[in-house]
N, C-alpha and C. Protein backbone atom coordinates (compact mmCIF):
# COMPACT_ATOMS: atom_id res chain seq x y z
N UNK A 1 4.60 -5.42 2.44
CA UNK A 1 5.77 -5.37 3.30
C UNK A 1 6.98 -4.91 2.49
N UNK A 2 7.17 -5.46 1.52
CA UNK A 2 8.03 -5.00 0.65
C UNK A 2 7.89 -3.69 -0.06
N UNK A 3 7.08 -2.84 -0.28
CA UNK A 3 6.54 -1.60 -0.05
C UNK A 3 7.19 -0.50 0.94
N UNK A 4 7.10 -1.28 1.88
CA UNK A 4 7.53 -0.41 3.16
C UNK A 4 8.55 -0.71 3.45
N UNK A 5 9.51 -1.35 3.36
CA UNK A 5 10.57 -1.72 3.11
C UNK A 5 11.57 -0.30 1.94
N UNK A 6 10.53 -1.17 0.96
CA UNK A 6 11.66 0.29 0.30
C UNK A 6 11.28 1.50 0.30
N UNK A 7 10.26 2.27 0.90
CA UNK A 7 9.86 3.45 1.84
C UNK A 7 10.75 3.81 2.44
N UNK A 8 11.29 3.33 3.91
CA UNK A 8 12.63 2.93 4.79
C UNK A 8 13.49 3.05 4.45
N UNK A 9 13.77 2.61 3.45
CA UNK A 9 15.54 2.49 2.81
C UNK A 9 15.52 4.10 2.07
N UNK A 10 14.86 5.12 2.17
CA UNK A 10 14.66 6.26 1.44
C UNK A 10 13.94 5.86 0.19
N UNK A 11 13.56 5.26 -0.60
CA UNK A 11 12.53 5.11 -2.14
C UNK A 11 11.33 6.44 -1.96
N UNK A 12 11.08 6.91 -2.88
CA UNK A 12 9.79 7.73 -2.83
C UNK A 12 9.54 6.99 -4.33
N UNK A 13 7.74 7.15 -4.81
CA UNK A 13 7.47 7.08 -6.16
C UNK A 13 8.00 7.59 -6.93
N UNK A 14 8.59 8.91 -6.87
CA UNK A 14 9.65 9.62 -7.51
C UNK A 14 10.76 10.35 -7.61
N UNK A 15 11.62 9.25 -6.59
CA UNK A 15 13.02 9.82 -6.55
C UNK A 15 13.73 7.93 -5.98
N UNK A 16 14.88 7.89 -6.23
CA UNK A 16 15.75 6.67 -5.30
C UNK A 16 15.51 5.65 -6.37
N UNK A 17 16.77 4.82 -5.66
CA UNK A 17 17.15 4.01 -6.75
C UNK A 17 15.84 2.43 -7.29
N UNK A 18 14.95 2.71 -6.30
CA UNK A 18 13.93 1.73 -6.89
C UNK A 18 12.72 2.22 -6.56
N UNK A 19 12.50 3.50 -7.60
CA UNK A 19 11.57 4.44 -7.14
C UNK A 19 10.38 3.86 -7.80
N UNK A 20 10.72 3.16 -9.30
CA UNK A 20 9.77 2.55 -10.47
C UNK A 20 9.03 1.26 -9.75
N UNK A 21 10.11 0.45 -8.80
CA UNK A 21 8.92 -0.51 -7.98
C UNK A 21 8.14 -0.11 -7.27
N UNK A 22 8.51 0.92 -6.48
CA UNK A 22 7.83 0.94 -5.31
C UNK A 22 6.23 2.10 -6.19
N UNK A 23 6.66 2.62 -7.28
CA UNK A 23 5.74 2.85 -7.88
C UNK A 23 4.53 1.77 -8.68
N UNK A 24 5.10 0.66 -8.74
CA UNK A 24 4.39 -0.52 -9.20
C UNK A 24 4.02 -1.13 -8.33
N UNK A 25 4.22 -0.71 -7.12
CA UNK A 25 3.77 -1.43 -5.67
C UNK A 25 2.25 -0.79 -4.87
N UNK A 26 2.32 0.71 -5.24
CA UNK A 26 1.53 1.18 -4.79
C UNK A 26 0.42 1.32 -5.80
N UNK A 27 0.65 0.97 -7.24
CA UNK A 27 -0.52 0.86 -8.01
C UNK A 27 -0.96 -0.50 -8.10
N UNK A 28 -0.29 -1.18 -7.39
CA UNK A 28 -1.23 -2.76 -7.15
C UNK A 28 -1.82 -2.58 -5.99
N UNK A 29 -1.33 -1.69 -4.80
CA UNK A 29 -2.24 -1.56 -3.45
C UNK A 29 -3.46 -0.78 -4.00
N UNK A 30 -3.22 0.33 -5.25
CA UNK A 30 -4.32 1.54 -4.79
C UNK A 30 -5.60 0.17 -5.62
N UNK A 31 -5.07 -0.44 -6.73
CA UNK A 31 -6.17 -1.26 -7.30
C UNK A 31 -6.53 -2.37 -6.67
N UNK A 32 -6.11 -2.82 -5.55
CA UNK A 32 -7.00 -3.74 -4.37
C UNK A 32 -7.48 -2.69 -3.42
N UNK A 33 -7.29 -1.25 -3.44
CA UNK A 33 -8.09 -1.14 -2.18
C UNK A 33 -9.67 -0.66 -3.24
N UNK A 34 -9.22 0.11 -4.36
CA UNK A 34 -10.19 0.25 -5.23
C UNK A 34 -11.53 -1.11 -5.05
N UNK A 35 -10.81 -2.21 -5.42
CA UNK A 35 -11.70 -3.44 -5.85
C UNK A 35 -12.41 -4.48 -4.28
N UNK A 36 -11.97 -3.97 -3.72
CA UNK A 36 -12.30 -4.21 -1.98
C UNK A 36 -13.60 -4.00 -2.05
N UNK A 37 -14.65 -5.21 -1.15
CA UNK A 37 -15.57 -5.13 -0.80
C UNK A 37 -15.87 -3.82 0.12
N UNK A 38 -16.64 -3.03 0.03
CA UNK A 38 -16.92 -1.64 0.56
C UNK A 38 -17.89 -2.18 1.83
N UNK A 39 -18.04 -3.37 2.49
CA UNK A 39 -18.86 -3.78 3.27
C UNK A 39 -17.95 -4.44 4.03
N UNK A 40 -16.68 -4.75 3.77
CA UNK A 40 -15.42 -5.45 5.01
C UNK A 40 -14.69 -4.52 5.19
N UNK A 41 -13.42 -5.09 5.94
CA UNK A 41 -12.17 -4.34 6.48
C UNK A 41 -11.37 -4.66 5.15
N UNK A 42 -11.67 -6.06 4.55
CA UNK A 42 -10.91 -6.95 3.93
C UNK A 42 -10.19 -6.05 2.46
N UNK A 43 -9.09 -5.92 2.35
CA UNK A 43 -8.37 -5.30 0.68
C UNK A 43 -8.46 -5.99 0.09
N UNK A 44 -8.14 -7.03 0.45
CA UNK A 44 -7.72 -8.45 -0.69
C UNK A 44 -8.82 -9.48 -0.84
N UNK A 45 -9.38 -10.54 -1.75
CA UNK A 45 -10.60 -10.99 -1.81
C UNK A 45 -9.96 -12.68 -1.24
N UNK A 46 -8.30 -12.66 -0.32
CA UNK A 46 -7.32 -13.30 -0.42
C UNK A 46 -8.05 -14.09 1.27
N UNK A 47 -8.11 -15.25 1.69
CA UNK A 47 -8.28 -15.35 2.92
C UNK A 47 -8.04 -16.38 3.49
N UNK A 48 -7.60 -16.04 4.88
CA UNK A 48 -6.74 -17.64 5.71
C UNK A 48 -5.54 -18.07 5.29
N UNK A 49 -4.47 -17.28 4.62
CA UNK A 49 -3.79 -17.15 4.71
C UNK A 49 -2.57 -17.31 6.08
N UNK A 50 -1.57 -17.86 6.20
CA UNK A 50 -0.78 -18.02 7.22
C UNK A 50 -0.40 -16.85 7.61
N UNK A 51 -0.26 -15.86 7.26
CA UNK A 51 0.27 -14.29 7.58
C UNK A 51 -1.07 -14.13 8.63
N UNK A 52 -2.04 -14.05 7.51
CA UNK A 52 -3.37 -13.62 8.41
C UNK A 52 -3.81 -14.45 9.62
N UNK A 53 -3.05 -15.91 9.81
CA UNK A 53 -3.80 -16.88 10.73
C UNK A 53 -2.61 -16.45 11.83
N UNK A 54 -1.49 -16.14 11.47
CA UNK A 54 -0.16 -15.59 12.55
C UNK A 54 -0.51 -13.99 13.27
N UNK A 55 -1.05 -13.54 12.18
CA UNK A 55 -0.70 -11.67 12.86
C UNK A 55 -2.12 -11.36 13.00
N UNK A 56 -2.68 -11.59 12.22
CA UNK A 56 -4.53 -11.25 12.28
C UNK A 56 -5.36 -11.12 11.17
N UNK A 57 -6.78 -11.47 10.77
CA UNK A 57 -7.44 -11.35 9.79
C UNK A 57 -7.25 -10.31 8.82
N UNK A 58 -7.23 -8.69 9.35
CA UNK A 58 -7.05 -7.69 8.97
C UNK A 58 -5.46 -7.36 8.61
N UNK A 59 -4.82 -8.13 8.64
CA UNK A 59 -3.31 -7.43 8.72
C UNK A 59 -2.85 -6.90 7.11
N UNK A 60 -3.83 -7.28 6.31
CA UNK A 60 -3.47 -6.23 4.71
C UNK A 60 -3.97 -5.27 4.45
N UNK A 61 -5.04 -5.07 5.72
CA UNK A 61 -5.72 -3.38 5.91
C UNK A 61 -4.20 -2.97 6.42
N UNK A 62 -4.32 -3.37 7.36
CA UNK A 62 -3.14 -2.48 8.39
C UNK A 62 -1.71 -2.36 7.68
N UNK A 63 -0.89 -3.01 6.50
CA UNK A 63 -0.31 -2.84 6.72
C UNK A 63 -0.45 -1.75 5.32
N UNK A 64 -1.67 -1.77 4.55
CA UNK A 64 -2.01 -1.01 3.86
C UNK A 64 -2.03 0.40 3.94
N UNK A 65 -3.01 0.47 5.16
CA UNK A 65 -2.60 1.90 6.00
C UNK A 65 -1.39 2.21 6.08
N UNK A 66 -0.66 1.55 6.28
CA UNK A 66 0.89 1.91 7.38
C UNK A 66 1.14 2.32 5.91
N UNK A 67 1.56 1.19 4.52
CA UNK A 67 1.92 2.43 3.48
C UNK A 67 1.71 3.30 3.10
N UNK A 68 0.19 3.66 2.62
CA UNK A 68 -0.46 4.91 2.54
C UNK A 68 0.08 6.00 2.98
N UNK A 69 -0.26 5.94 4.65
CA UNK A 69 0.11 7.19 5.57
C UNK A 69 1.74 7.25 5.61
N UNK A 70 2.75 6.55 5.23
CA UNK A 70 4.44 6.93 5.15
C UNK A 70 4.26 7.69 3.92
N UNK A 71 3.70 7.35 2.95
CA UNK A 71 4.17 8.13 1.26
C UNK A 71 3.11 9.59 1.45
N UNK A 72 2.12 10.07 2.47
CA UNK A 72 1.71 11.14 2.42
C UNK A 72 2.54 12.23 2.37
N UNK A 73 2.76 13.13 1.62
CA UNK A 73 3.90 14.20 0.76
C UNK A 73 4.94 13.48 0.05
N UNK A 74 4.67 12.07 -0.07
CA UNK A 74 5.92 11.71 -0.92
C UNK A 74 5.44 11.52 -2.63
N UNK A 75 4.14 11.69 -3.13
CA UNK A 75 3.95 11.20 -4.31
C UNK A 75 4.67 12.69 -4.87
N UNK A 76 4.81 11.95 -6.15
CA UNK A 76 5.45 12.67 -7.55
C UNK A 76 4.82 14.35 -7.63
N UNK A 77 3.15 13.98 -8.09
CA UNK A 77 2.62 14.67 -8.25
C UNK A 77 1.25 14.90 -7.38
N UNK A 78 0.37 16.23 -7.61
CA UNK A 78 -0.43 16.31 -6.81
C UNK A 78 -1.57 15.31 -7.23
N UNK A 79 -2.04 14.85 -8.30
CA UNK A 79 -2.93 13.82 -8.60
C UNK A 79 -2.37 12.80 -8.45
N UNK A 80 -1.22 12.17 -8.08
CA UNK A 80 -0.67 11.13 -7.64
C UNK A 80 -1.32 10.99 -5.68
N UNK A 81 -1.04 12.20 -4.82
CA UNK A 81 -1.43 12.34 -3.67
C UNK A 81 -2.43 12.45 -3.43
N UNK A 82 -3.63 13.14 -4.01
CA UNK A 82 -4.97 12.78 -3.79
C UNK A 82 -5.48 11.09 -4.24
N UNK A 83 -4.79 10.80 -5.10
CA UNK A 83 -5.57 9.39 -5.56
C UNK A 83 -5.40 8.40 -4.06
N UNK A 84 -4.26 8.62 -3.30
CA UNK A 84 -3.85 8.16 -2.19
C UNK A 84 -5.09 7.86 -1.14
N UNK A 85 -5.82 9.31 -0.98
CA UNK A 85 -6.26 9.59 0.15
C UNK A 85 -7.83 9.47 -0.23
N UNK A 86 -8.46 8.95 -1.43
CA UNK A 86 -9.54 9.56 -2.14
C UNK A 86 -10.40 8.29 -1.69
């Protein structure tokens, strides 16, 4: 959430004034979606959580997606944007 947050406020990975978090944000998403059971929806190995018992089981896929697909043309570089989508 905080991700997308500073997405919103203008941040790209490489430009704006908290471009270095939101770059440390998306290399903790790309290494949970990396380490994700390839047999769930699930990113996180995290579960029952109050977020997830309020909005829904899946809601760190979704909101995973939702970052992903905002920073599409926003990474730095072109091996920054494929690692995105890979």
């Amino acid at each position: 959430i905080a991700a997308l947050a500073l997405i919103r406020a203008g941040n790209t990975p490489g430009d704006g004034q908290y471009s270095k978090q939101l770059a440390k944000a998306i290399e903790f998403i790309e290494q949970h979606v990396e380490q994700a059971d390839k047999e769930s929806l699930y990113v996180t190995p995290v579960r029952d959580t109050q977020l997830q018992s309020k909005i829904g089981r899946y809601v760190d896929t979704y909101l995973t997606a939702l970052v992903l697909s905002e920073l599409k043309g926003q990474m730095p570089d072109k091996k920054s944007e494929e690692r995105l989508f890979a």
